[in-house]
N, C-alpha and C. Protein backbone atom coordinates (compact mmCIF):
# COMPACT_ATOMS: atom_id res chain seq x y z
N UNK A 1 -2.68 -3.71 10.39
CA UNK A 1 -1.30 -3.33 10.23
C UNK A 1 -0.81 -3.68 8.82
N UNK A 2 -1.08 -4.97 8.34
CA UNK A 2 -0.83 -5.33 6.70
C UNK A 2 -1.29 -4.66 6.17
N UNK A 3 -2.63 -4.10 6.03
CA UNK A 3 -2.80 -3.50 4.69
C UNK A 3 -2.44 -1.66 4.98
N UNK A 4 -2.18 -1.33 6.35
CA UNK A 4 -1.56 -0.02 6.66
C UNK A 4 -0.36 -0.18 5.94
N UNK A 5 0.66 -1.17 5.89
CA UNK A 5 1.57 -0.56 5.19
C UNK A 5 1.81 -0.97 3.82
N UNK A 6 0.54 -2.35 3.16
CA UNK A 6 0.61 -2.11 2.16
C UNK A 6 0.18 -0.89 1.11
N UNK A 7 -0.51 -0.32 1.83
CA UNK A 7 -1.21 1.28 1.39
C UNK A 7 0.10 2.17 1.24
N UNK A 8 0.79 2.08 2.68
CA UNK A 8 1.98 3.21 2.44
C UNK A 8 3.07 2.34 1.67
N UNK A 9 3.38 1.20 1.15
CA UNK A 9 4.38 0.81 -0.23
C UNK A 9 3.22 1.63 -1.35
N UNK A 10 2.42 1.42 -1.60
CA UNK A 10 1.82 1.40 -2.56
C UNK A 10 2.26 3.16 -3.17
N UNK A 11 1.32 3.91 -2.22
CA UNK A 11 1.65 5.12 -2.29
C UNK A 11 2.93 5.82 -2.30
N UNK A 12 4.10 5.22 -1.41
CA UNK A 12 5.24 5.91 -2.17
C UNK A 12 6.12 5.50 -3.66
N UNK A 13 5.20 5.01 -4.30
CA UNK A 13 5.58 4.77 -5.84
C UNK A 13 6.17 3.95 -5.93
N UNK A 14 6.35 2.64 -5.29
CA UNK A 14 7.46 1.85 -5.77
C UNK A 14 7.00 0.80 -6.92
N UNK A 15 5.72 0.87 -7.25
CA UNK A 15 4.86 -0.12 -8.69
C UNK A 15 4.59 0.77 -9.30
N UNK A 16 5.38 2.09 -9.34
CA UNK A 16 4.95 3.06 -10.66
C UNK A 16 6.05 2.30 -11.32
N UNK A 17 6.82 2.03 -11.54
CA UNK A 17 7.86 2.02 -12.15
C UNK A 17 7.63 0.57 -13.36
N UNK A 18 7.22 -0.09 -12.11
CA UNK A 18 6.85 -1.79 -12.61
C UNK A 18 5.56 -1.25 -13.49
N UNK A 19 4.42 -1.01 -12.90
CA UNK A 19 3.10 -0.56 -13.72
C UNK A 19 3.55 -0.09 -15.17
N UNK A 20 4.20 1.10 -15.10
CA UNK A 20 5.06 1.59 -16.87
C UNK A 20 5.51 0.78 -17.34
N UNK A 21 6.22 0.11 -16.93
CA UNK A 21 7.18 -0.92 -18.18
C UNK A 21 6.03 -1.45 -18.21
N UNK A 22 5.10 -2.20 -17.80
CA UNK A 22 3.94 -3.55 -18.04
C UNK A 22 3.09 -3.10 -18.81
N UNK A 23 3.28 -1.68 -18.76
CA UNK A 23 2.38 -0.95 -20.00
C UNK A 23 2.72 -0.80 -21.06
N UNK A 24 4.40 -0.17 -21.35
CA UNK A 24 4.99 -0.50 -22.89
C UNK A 24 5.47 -1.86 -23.07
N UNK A 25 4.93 -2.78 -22.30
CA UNK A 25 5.41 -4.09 -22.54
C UNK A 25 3.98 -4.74 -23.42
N UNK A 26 2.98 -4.07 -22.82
CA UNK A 26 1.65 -4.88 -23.21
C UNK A 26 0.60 -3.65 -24.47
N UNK A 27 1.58 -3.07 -24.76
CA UNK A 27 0.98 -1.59 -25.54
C UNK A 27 0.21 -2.04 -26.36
N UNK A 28 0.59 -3.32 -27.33
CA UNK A 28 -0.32 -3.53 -28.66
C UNK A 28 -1.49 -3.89 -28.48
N UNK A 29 -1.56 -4.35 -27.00
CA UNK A 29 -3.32 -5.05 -26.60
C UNK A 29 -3.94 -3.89 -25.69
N UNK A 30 -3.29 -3.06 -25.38
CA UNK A 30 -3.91 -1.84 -24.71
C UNK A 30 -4.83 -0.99 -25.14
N UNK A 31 -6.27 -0.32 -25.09
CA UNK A 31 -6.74 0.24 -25.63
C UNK A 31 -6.55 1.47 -25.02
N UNK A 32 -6.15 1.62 -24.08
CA UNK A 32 -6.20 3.45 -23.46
C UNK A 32 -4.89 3.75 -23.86
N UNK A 33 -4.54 5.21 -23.71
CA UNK A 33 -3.41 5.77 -23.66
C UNK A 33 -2.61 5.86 -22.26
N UNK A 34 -1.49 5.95 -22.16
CA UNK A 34 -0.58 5.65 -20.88
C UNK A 34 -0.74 7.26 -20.30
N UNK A 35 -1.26 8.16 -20.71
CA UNK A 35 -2.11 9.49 -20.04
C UNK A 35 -3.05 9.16 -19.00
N UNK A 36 -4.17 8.63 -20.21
CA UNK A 36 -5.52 8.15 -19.34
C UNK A 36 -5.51 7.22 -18.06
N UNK A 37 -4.23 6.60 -17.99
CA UNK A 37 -4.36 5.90 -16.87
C UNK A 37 -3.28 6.24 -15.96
N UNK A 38 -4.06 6.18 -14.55
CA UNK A 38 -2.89 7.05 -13.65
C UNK A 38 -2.06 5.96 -13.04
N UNK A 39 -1.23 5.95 -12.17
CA UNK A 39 -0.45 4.87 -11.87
C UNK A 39 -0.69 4.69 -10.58
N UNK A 40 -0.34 3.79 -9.88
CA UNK A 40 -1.03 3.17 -8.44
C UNK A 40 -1.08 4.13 -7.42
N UNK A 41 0.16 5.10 -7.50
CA UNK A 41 0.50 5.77 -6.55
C UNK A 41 -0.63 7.03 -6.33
N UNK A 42 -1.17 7.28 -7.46
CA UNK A 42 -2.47 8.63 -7.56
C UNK A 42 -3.41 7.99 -6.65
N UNK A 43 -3.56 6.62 -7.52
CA UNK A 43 -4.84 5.62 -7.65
C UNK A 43 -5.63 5.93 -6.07
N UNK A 44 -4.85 5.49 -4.57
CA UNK A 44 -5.12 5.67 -3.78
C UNK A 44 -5.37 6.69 -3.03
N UNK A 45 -6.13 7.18 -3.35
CA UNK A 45 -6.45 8.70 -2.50
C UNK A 45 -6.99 8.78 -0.93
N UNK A 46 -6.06 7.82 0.11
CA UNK A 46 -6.26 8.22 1.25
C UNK A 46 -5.27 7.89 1.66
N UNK A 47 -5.07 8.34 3.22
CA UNK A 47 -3.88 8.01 3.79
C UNK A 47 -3.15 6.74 4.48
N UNK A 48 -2.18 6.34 4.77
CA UNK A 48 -2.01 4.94 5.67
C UNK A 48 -1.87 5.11 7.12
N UNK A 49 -2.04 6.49 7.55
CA UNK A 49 -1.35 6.81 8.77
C UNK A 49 -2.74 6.19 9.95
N UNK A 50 -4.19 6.42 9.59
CA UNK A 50 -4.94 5.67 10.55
C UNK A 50 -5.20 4.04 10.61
N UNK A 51 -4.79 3.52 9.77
CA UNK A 51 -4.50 2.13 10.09
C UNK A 51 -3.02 1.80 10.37
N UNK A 52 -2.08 2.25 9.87
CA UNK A 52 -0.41 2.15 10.99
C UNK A 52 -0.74 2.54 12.56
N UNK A 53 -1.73 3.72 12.88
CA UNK A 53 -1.24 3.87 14.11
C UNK A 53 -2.43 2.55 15.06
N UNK A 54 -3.72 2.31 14.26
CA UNK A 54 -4.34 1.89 14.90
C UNK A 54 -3.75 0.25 15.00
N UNK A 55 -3.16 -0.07 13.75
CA UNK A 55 -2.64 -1.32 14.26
C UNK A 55 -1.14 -1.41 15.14
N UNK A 56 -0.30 -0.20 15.13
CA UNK A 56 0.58 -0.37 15.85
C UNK A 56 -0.05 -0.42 17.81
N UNK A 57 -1.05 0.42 17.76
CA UNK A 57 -1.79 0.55 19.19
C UNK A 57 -2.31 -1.16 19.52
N UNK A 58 -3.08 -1.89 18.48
CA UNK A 58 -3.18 -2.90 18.93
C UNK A 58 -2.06 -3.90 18.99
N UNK A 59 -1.18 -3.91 18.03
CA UNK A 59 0.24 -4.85 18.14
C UNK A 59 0.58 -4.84 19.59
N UNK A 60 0.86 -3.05 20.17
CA UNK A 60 1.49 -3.13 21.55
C UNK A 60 0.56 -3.51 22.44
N UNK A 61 -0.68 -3.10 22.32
CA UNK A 61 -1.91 -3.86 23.74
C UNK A 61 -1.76 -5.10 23.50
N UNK A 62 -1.57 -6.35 22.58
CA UNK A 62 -1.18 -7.18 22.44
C UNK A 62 0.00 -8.23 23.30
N UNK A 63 1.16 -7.15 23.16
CA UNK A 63 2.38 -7.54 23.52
C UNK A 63 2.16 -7.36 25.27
N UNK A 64 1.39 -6.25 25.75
CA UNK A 64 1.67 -6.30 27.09
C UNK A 64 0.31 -7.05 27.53
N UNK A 65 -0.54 -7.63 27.12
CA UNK A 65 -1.40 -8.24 27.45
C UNK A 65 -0.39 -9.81 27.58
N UNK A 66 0.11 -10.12 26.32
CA UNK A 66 0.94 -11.15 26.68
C UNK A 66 2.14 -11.34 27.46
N UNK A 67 3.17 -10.30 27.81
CA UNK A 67 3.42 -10.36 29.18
C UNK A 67 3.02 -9.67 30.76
N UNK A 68 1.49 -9.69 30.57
CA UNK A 68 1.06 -9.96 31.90
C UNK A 68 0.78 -11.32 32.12
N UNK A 69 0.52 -12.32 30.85
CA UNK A 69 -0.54 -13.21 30.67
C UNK A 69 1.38 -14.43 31.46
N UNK A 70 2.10 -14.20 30.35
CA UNK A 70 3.42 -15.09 30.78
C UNK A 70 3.96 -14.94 32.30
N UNK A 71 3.44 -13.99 33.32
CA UNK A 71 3.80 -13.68 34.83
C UNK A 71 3.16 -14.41 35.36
């Protein structure tokens, strides 16, 4: 479930923003161009939706395992 939705922060761009500035912040020691490098959000080329659902499926077998277990 953690890294399901750290995949889906990742992917809806919210460290593109941070990634750019850290790049014209650190430009003089940079050897690539801010072209050549893509930003986090490309970076990941798969989806988050089979680890959200598979950990939301275990979260809830979880929860009703533990209240059968508390009866």
């Amino acid at each position: 479930m953690f890294f399901g939705l750290w995949i889906f922060v990742v992917r809806t761009g919210v460290f593109d923003i941070f990634t750019a500035s850290m790049r014209k912040a650190f430009k003089l020691k940079s050897t690539l161009d801010d072209d050549e490098m893509r930003p986090p959000s490309e970076a990941l080329g798969f989806s988050s939706a089979p680890l959200l659902i598979s950990g939301t499926i275990t979260l809830l077998l979880m929860a009703i395992c533990l209240a059968i277990y508390s009866l």
